[in-house]
PDB file of N, CA and C in Angstrom:
ATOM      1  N   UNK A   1      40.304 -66.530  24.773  1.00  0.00           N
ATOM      2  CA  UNK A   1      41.463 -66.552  23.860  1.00  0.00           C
ATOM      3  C   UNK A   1      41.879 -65.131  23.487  1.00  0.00           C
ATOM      4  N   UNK A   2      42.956 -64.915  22.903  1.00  0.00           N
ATOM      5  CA  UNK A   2      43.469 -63.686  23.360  1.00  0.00           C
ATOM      6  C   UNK A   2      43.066 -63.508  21.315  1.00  0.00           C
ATOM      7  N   UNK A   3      42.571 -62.696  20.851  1.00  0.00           N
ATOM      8  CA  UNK A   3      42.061 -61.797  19.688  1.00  0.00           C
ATOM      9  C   UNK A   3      43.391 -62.097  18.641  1.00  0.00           C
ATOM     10  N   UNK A   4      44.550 -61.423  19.730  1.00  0.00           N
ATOM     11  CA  UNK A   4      46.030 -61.629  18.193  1.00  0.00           C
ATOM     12  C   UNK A   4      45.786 -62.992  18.322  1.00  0.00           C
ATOM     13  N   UNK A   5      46.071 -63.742  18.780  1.00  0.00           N
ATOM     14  CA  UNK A   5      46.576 -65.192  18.690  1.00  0.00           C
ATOM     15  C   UNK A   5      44.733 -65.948  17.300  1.00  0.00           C
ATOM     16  N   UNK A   6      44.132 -65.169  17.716  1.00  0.00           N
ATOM     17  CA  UNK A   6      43.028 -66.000  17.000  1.00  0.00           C
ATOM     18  C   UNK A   6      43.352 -65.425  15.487  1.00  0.00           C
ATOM     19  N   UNK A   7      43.299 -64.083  14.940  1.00  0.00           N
ATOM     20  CA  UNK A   7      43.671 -63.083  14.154  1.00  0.00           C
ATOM     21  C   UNK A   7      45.138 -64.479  13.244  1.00  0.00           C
ATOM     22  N   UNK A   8      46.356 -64.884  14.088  1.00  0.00           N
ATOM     23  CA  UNK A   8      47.502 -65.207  13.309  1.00  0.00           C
ATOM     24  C   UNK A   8      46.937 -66.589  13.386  1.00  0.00           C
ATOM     25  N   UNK A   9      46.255 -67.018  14.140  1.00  0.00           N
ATOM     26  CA  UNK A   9      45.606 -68.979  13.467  1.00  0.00           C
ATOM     27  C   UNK A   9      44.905 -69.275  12.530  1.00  0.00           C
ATOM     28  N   UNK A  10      43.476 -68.035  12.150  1.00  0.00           N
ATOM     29  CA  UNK A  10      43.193 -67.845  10.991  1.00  0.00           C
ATOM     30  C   UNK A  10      43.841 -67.693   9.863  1.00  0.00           C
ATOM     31  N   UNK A  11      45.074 -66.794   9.981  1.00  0.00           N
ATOM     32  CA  UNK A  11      45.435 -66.602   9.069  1.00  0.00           C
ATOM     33  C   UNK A  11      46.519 -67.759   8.640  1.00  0.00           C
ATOM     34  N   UNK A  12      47.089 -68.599   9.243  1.00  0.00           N
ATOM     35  CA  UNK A  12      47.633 -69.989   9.324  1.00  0.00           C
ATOM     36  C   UNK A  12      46.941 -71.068   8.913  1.00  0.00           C
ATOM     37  N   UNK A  13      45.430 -70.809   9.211  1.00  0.00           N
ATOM     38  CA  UNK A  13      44.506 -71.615   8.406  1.00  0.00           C
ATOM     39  C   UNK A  13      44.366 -71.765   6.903  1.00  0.00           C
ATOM     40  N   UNK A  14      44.301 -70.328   6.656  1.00  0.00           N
ATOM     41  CA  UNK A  14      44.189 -69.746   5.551  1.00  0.00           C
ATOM     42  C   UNK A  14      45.223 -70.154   4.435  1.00  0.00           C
ATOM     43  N   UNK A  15      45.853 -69.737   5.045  1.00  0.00           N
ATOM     44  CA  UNK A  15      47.761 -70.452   4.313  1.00  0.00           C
ATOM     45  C   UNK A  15      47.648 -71.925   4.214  1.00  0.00           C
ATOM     46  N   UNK A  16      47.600 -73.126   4.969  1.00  0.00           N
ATOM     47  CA  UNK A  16      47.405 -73.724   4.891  1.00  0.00           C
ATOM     48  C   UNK A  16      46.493 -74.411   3.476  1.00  0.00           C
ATOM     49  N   UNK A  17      45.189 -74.014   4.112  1.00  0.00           N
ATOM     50  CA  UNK A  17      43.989 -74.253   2.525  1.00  0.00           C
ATOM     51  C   UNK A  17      44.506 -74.154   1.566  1.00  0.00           C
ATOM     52  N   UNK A  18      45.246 -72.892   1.328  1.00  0.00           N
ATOM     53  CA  UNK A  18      46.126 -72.320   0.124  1.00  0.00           C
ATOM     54  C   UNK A  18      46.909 -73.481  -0.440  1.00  0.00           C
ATOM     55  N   UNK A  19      47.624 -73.929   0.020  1.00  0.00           N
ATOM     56  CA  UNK A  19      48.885 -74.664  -0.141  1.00  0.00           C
ATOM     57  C   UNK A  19      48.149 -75.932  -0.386  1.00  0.00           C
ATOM     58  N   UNK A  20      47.191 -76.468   0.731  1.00  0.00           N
ATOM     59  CA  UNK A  20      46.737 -77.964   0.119  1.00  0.00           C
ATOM     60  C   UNK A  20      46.127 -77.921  -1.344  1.00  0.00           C
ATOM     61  N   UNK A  21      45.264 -76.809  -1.845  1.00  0.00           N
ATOM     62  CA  UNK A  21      44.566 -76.658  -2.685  1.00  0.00           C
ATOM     63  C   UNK A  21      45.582 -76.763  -3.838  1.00  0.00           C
ATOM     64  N   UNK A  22      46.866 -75.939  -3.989  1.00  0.00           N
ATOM     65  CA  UNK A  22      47.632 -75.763  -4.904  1.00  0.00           C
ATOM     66  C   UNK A  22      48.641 -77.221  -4.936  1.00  0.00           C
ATOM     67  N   UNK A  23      48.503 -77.967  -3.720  1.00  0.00           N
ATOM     68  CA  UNK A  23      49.173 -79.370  -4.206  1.00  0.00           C
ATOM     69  C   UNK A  23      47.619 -80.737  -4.799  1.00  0.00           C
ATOM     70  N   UNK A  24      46.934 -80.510  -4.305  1.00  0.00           N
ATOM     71  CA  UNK A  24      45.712 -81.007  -5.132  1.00  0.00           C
ATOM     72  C   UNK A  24      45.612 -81.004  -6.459  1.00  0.00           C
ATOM     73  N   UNK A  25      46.210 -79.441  -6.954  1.00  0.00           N
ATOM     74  CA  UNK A  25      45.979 -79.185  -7.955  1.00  0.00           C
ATOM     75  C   UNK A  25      47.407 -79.813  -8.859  1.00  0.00           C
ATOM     76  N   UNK A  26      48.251 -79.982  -8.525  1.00  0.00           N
ATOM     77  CA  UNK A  26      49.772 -80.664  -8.750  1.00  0.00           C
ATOM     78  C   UNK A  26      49.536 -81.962  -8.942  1.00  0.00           C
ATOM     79  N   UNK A  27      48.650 -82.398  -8.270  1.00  0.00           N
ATOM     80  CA  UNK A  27      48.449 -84.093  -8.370  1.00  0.00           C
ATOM     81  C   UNK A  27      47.566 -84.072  -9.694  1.00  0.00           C
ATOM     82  N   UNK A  28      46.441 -83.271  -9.532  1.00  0.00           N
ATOM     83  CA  UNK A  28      45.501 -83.432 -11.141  1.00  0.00           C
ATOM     84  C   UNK A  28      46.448 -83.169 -12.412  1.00  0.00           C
ATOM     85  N   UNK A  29      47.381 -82.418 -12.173  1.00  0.00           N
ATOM     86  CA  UNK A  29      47.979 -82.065 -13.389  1.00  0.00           C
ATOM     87  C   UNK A  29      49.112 -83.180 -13.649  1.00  0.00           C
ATOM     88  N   UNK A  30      49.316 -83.687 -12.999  1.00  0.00           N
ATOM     89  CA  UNK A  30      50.369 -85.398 -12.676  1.00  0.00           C
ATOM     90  C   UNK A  30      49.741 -86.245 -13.206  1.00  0.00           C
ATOM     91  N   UNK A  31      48.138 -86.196 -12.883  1.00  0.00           N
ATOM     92  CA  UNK A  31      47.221 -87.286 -13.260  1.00  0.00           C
ATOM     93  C   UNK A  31      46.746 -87.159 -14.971  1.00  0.00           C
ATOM     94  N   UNK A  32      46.766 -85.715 -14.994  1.00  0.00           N
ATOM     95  CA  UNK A  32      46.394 -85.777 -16.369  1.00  0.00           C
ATOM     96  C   UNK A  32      47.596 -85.640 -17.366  1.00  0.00           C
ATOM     97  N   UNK A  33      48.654 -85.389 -17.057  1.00  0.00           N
ATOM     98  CA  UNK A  33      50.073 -85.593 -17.733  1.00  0.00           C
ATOM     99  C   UNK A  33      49.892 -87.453 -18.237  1.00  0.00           C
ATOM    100  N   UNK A  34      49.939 -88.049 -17.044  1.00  0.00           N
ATOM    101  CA  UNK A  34      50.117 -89.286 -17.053  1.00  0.00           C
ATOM    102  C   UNK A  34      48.923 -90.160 -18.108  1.00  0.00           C
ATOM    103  N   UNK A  35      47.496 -89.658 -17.864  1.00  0.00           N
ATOM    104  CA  UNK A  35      46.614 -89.751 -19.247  1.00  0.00           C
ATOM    105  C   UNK A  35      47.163 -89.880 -20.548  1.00  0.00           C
ATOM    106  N   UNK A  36      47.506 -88.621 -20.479  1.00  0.00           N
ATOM    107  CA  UNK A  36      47.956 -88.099 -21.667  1.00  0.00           C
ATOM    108  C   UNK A  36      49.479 -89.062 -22.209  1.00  0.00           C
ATOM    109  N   UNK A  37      49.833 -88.759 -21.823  1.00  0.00           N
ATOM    110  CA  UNK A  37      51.280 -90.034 -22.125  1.00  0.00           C
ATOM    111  C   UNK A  37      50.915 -91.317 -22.227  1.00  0.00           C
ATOM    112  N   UNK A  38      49.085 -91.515 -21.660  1.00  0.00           N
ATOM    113  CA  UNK A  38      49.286 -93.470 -21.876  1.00  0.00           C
ATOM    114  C   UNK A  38      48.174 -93.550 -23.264  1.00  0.00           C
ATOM    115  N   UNK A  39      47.477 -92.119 -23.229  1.00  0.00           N
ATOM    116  CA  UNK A  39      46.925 -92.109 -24.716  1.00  0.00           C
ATOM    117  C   UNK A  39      47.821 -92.346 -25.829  1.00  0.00           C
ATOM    118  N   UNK A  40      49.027 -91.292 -26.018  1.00  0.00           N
ATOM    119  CA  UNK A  40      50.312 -91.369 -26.547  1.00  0.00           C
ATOM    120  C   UNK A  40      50.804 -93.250 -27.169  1.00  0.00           C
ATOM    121  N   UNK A  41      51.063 -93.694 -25.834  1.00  0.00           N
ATOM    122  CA  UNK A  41      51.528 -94.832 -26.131  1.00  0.00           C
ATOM    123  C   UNK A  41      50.329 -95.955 -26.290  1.00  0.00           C
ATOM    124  N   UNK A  42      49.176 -95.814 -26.633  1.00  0.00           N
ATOM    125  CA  UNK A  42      48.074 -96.674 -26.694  1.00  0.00           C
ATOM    126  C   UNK A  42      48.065 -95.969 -28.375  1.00  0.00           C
ATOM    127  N   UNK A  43      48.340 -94.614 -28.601  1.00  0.00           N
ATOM    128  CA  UNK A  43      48.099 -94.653 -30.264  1.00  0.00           C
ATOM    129  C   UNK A  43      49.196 -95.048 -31.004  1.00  0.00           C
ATOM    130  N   UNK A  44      50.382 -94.888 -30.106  1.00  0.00           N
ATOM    131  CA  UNK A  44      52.077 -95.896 -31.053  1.00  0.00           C
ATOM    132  C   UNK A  44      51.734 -97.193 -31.190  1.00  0.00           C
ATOM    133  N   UNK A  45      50.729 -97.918 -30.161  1.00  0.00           N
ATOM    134  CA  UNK A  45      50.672 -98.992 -30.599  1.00  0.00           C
ATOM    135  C   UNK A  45      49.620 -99.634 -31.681  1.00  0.00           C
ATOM    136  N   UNK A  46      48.872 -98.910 -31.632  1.00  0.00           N
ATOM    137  CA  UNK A  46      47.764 -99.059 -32.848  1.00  0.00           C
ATOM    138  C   UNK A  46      48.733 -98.910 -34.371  1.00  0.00           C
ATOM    139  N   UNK A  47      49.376 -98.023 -34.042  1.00  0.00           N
ATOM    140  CA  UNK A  47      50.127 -97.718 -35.631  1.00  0.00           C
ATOM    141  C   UNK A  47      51.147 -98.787 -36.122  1.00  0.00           C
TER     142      UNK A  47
END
């Protein structure tokens, strides 16, 4: 395999990880938004 080509797939890898990690992290913060809003409406209804 030719060195550049391995050099720009790594680094495509890399990018990649990046990006899944930071939408992973988009979903937890979705997930815990959504917590949080059904705590919200679980204490309107107690009151």
């Amino acid at each position: 395999m030719n060195p550049d080509l391995i050099h720009v797939y790594q680094e495509q890898v890399t990018d990649l990880k990046q990006f899944l990690q930071a939408k992973q992290q988009e979903k937890q913060k979705k997930k815990d938004k959504q917590k949080e809003q059904q705590k919200g409406k679980d204490l309107l209804k107690r009151n």
